[in-house]
C-alpha atoms as a PDB file:
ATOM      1  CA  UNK A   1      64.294  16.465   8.398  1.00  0.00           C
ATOM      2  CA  UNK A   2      62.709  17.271   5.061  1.00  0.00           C
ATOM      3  CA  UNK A   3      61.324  13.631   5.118  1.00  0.00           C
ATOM      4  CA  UNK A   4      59.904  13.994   8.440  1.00  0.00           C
ATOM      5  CA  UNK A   5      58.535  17.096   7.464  1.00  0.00           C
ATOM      6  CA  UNK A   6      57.088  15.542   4.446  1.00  0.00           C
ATOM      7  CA  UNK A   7      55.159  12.433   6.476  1.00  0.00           C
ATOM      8  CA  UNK A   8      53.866  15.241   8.732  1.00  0.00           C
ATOM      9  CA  UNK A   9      52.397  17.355   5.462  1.00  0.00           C
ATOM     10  CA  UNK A  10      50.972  13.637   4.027  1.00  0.00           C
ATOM     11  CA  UNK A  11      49.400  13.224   7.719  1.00  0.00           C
ATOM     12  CA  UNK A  12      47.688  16.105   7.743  1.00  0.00           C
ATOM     13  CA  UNK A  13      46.227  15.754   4.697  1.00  0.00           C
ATOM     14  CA  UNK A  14      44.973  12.425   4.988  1.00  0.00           C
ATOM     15  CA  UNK A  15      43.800  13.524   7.969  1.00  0.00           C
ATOM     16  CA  UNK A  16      41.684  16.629   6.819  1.00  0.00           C
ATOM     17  CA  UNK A  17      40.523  14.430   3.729  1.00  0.00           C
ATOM     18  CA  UNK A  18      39.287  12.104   6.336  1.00  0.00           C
ATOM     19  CA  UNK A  19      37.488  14.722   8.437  1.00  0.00           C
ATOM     20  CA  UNK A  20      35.904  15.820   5.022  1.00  0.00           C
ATOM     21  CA  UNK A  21      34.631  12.727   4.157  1.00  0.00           C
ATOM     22  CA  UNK A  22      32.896  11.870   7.630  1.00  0.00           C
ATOM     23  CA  UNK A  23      31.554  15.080   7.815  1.00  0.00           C
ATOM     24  CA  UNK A  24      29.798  14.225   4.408  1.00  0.00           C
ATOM     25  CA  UNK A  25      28.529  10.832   5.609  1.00  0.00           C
ATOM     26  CA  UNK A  26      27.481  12.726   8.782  1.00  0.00           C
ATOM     27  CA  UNK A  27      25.348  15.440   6.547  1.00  0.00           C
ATOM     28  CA  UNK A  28      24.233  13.016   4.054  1.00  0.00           C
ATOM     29  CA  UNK A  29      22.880  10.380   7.326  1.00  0.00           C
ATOM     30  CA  UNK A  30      21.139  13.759   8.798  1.00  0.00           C
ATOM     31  CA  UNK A  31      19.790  14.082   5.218  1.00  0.00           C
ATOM     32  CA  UNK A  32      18.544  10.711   4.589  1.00  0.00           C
ATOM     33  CA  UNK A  33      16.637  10.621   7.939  1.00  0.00           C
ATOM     34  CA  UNK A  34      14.673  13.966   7.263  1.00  0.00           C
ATOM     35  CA  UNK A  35      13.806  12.210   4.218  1.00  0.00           C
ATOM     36  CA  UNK A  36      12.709   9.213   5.947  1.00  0.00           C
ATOM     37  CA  UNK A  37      10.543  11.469   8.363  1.00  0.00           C
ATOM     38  CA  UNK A  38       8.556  13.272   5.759  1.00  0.00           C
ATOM     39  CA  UNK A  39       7.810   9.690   4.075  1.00  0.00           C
ATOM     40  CA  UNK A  40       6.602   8.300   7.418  1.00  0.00           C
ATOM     41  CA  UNK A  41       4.717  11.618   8.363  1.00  0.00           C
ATOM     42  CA  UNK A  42       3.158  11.514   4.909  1.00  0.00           C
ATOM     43  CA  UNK A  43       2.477   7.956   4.992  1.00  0.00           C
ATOM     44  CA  UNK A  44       1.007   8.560   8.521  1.00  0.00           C
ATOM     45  CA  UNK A  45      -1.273  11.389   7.080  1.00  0.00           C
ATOM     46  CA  UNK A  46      -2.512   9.419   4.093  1.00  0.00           C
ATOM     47  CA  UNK A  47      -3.427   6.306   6.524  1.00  0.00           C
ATOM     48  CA  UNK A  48      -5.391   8.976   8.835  1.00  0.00           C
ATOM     49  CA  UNK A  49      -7.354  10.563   5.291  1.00  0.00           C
ATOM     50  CA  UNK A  50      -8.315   6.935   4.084  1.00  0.00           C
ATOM     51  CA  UNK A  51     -10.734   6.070   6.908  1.00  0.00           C
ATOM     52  CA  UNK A  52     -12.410   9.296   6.691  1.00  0.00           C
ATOM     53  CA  UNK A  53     -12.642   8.669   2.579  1.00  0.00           C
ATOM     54  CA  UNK A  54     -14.583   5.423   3.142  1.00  0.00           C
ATOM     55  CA  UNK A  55     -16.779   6.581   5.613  1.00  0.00           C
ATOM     56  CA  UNK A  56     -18.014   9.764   3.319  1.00  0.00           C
ATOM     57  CA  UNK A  57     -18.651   6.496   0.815  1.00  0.00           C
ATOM     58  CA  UNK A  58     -21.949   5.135   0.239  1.00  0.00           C
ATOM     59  CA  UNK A  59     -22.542   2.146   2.541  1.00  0.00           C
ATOM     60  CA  UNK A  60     -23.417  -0.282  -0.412  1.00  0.00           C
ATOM     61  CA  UNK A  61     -25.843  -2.587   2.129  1.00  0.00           C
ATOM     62  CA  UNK A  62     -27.346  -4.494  -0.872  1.00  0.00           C
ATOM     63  CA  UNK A  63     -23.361  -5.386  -2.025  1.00  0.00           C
ATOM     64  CA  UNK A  64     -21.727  -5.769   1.598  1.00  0.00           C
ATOM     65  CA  UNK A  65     -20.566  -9.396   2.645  1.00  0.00           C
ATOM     66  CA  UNK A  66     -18.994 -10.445   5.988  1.00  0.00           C
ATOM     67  CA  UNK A  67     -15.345 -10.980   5.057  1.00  0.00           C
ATOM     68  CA  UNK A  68     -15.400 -13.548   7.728  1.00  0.00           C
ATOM     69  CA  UNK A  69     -17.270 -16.115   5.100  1.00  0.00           C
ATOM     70  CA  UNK A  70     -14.469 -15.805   2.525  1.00  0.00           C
ATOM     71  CA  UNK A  71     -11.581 -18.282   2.732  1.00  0.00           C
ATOM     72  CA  UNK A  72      -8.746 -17.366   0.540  1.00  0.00           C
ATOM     73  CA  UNK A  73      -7.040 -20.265  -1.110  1.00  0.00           C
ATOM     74  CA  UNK A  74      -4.377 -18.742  -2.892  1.00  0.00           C
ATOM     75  CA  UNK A  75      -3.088 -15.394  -4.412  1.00  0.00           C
ATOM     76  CA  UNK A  76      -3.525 -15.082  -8.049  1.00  0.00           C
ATOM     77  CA  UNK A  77      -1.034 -11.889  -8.382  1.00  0.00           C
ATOM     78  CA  UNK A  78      -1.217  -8.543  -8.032  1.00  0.00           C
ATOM     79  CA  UNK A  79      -3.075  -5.738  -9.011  1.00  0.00           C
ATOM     80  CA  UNK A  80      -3.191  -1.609 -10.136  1.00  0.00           C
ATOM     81  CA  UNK A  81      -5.033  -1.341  -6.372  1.00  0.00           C
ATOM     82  CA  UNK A  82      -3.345  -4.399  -4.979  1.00  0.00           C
ATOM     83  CA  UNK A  83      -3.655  -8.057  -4.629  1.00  0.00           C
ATOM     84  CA  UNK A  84      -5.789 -10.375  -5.624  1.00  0.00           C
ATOM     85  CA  UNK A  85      -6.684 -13.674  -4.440  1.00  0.00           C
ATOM     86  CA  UNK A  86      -8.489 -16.959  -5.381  1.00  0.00           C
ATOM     87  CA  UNK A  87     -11.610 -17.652  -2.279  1.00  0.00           C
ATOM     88  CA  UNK A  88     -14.468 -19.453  -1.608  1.00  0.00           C
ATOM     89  CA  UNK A  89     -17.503 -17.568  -0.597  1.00  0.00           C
ATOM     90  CA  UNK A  90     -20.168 -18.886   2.084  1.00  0.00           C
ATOM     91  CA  UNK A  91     -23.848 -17.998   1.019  1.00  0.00           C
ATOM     92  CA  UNK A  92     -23.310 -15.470  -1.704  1.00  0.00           C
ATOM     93  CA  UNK A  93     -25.149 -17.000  -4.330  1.00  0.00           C
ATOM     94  CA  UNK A  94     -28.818 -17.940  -3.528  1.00  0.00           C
ATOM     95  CA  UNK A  95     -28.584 -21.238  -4.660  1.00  0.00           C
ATOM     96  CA  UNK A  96     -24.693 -22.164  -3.718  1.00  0.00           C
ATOM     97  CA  UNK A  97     -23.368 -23.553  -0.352  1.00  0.00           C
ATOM     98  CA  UNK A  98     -19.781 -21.956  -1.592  1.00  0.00           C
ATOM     99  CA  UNK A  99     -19.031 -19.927  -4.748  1.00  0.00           C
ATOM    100  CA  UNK A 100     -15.464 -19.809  -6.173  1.00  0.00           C
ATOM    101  CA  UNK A 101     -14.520 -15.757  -6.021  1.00  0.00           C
ATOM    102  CA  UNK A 102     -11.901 -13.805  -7.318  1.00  0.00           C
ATOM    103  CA  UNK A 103     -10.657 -11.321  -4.486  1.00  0.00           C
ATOM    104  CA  UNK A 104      -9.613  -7.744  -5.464  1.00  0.00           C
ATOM    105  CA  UNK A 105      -8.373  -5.783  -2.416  1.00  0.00           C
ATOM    106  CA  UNK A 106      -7.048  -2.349  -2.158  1.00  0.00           C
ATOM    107  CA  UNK A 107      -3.478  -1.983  -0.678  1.00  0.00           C
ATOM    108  CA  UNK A 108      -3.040  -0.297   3.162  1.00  0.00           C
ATOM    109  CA  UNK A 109      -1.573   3.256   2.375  1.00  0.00           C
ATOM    110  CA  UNK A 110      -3.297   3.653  -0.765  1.00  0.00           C
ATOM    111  CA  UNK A 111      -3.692   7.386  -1.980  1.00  0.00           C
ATOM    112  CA  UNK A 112      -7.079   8.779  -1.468  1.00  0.00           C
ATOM    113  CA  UNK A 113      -6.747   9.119  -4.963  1.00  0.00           C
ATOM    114  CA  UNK A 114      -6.505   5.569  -5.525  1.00  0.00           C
ATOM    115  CA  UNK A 115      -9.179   4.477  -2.785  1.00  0.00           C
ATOM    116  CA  UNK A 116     -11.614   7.065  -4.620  1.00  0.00           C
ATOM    117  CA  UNK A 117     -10.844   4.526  -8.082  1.00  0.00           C
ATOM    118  CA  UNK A 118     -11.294   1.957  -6.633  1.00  0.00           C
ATOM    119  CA  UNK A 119     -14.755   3.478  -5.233  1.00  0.00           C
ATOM    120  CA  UNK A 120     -15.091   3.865  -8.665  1.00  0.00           C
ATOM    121  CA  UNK A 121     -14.412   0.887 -10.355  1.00  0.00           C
ATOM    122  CA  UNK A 122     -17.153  -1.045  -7.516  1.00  0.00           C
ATOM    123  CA  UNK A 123     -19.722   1.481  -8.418  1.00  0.00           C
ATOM    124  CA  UNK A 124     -19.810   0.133 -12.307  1.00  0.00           C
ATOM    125  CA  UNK A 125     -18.719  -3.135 -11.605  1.00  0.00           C
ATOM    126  CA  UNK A 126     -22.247  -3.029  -9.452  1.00  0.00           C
ATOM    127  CA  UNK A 127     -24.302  -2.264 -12.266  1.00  0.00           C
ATOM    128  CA  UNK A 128     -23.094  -5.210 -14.401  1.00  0.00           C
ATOM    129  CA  UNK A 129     -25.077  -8.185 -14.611  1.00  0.00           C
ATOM    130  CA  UNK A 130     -24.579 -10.123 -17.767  1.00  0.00           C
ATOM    131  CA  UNK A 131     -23.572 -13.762 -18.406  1.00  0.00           C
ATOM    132  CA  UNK A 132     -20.312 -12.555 -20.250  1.00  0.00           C
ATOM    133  CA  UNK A 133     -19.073 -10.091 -18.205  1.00  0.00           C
ATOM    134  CA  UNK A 134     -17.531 -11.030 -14.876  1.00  0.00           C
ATOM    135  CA  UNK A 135     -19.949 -10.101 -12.070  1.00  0.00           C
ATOM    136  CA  UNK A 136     -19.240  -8.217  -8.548  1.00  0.00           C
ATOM    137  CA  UNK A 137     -20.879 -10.491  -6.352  1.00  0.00           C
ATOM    138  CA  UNK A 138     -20.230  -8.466  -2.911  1.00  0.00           C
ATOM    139  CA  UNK A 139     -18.065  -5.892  -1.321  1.00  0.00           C
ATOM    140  CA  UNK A 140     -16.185  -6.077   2.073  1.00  0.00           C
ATOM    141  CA  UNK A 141     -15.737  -1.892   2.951  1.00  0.00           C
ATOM    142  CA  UNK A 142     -15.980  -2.133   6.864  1.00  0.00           C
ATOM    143  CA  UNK A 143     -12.592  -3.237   7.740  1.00  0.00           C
ATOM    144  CA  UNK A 144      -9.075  -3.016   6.053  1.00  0.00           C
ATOM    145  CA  UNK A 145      -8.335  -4.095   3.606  1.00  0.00           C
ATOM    146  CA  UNK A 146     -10.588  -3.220   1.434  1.00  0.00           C
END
């Protein structure tokens, strides 16, 4: 009797220790997918800013190049604003069919933060025009990416 009664006692408490620990899982799941939410809503929101960013930009018309004369060979690595690839540009140069290019694009789902430094860093980058420093030969800012 005392044995059964024993079993029964071990039962229960396996039993309430399993309750315990699905209500946890339960709670934490709940948890994780609130979280999950507020990255997606934010991500959503930052999306919806950076169009709005670029178009309060300058429109750079002497620097803008139709992205559809680039072809990208190869990525060279990646970036603080996000990858960057090896390309030949049609008709950049005056006196060049194609000019080898190094591509610097700003990630998707950048920060406005980071779009606006990246604004920045094509704004001196267009003032440079010196046989030792590396020149910005054009700027694609019409489309994604950047």
């Amino acid at each position: 009797m005392i044995v059964v009664i024993a079993v029964a006692m071990l039962l229960l408490i396996v039993f309430v220790i399993i309750m315990i620990s699905v209500r946890k899982r339960r709670h934490q799941a709940k948890l994780d997918e609130i979280r999950l939410q507020n990255i997606q809503t934010q991500h959503e929101r930052l999306n919806d800013e950076l169009p709005r960013l670029l178009m309060a930009w300058p429109s750079y018309d002497k620097f803008q190049f139709d992205e559809d004369r680039l072809k990208i060979e190869e990525e060279l690595g990646e970036g603080h604003f996000g990858t960057i690839y090896f390309a030949w540009a049609t008709g950049i140069v005056d006196d060049e069919e194609k000019t080898r290019a190094a591509v610097k694009t700003l990630k998707q789902g950048s920060s406005p933060e980071t779009a606006e430094d990246f604004r920045k860093q094509m704004e001196i980058a267009m003032d440079f025009d010196h046989p030792n420093v590396v020149r910005l030969l054009g700027i694609c800012t019409r489309n994604e990416p950047l």
